[in-house]
N, C-alpha and C. Protein backbone atom coordinates (compact mmCIF):
# COMPACT_ATOMS: atom_id res chain seq x y z
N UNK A 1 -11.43 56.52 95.30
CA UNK A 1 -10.50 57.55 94.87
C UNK A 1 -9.87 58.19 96.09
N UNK A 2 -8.62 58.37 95.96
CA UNK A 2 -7.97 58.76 97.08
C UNK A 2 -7.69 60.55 96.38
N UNK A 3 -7.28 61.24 98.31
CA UNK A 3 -7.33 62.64 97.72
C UNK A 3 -5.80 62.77 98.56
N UNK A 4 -5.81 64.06 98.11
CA UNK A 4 -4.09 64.32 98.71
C UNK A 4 -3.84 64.24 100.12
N UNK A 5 -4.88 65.16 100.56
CA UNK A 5 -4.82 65.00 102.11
C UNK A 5 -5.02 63.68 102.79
N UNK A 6 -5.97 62.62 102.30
CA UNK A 6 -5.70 61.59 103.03
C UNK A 6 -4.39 60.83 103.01
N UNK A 7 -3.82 60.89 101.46
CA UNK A 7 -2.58 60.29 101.23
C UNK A 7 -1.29 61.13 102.35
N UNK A 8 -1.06 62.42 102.61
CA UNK A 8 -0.34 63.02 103.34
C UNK A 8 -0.13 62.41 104.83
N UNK A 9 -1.68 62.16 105.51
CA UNK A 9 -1.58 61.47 106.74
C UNK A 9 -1.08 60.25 106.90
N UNK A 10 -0.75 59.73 106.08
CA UNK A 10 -0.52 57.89 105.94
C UNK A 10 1.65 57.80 106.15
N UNK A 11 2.17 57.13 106.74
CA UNK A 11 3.50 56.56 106.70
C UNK A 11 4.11 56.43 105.38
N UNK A 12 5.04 56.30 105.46
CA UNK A 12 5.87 55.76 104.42
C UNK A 12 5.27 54.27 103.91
N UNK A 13 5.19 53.67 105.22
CA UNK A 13 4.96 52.00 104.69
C UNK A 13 3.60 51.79 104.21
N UNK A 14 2.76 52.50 104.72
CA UNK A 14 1.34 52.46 103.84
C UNK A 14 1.64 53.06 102.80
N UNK A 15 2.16 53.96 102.79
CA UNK A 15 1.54 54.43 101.10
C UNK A 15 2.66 53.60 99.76
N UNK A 16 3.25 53.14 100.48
CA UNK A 16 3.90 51.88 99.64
C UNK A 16 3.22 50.61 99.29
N UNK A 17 2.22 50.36 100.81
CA UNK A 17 1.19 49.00 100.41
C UNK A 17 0.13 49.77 99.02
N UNK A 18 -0.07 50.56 99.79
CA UNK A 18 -1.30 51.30 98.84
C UNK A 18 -0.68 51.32 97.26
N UNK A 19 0.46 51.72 97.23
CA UNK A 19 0.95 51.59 95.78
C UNK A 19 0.99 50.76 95.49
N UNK A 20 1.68 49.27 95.94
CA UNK A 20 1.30 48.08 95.16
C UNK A 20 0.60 47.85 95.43
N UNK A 21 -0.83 48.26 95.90
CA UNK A 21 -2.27 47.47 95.82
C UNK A 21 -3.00 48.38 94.80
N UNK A 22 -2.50 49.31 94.52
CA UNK A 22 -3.08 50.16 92.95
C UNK A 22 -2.57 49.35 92.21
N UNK A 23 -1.20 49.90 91.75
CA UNK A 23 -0.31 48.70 90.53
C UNK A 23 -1.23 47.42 89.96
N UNK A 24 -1.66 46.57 91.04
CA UNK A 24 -1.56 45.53 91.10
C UNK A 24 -3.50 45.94 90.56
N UNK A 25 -4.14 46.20 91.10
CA UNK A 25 -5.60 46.50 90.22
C UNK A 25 -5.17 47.29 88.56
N UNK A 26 -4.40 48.00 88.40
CA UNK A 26 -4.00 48.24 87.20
C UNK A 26 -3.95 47.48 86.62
N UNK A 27 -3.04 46.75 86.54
CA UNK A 27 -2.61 45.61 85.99
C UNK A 27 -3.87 44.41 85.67
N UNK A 28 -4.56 44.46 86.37
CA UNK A 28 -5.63 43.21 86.10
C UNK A 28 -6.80 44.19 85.31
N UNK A 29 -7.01 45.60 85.52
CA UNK A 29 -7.67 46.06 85.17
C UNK A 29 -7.54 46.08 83.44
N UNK A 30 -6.20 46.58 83.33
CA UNK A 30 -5.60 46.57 81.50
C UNK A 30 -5.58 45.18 80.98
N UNK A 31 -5.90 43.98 82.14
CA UNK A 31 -6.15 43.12 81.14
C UNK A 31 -7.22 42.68 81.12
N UNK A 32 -8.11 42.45 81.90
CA UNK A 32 -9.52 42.95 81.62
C UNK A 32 -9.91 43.66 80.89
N UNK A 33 -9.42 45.27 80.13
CA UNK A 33 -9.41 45.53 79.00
C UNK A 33 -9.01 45.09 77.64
N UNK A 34 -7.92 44.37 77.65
CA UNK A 34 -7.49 43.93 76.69
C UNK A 34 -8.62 42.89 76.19
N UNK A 35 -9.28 42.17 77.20
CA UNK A 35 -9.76 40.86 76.68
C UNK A 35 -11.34 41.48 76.61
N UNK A 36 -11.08 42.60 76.55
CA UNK A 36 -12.53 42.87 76.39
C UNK A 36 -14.00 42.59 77.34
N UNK A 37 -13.45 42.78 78.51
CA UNK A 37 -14.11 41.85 79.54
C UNK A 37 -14.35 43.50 80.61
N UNK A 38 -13.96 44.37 80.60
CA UNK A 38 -13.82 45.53 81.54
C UNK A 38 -15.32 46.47 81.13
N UNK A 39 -15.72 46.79 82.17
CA UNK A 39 -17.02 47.68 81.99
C UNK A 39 -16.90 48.93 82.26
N UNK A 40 -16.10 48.78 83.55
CA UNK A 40 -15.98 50.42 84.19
C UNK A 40 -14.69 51.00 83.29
N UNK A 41 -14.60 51.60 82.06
CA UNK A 41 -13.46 52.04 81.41
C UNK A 41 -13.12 53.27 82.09
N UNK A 42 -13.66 54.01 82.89
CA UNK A 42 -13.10 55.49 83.81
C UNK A 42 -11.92 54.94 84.53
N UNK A 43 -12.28 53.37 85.17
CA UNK A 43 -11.47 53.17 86.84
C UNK A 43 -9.46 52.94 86.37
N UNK A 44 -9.82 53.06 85.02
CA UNK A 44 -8.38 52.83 84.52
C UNK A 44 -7.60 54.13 84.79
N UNK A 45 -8.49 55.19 84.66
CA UNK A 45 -7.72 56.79 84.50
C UNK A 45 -7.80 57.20 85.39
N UNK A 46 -9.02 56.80 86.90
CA UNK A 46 -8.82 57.08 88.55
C UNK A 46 -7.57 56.42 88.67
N UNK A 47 -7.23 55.08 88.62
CA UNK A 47 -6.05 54.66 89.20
C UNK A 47 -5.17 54.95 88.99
N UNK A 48 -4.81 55.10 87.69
CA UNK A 48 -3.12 56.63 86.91
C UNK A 48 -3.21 57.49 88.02
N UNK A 49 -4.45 58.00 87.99
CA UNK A 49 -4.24 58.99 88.97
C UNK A 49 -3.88 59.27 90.38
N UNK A 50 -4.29 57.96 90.88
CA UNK A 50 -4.35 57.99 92.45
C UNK A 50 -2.29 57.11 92.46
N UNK A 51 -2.32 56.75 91.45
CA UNK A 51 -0.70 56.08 91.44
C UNK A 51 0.35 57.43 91.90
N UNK A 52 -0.22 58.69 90.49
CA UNK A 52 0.78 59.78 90.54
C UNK A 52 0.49 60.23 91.71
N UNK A 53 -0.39 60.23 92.25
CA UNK A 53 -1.17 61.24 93.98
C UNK A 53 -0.01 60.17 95.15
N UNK A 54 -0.20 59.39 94.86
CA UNK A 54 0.38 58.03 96.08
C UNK A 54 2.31 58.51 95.91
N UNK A 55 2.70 58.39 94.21
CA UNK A 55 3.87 58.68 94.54
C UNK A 55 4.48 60.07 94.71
N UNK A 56 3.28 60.93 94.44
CA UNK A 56 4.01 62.40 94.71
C UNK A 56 3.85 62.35 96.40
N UNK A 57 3.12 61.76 97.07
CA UNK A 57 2.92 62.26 98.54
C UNK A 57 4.49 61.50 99.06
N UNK A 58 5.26 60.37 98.50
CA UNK A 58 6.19 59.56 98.95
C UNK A 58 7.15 60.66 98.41
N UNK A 59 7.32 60.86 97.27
CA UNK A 59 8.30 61.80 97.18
C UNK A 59 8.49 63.42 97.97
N UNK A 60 7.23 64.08 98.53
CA UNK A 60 7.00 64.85 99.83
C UNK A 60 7.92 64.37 100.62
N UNK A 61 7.20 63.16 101.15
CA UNK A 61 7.85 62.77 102.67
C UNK A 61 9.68 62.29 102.69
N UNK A 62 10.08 61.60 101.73
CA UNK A 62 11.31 61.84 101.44
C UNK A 62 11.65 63.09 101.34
N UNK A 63 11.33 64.08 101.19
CA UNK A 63 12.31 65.54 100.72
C UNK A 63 11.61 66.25 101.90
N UNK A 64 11.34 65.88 102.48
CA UNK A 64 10.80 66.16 103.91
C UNK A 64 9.79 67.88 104.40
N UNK A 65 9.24 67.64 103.44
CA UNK A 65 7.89 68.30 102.77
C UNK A 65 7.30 68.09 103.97
């Protein structure tokens, strides 16, 4: 789980990898749910979360926060 302050210290270009390397566990994660195959059902609602944390810190650094 990522927290704000670590996300703040990071570039533009990391926290862009970092976003598509969430996305991208999302994505396998909901289908791992779908097929009924997923155990950890929390890590679906950490990663929403750490998505909105990842793109509010990008939208900071654009508006030059």
């Amino acid at each position: 789980m990522l927290t704000a302050k670590e996300l703040r210290e990071l570039d533009e270009a990391k926290l862009a990898e970092k976003l598509s390397q969430s996305e991208e566990e999302l994505f396998k994660l909901r289908f791992q749910h779908a097929t009924a195959q997923l155990e950890k059902t929390h890590r679906l609602g950490e990663l929403k979360k750490d998505i909105a944390r990842i793109k509010t810190a990008m939208n900071q650094i654009k508006s030059g926060r």
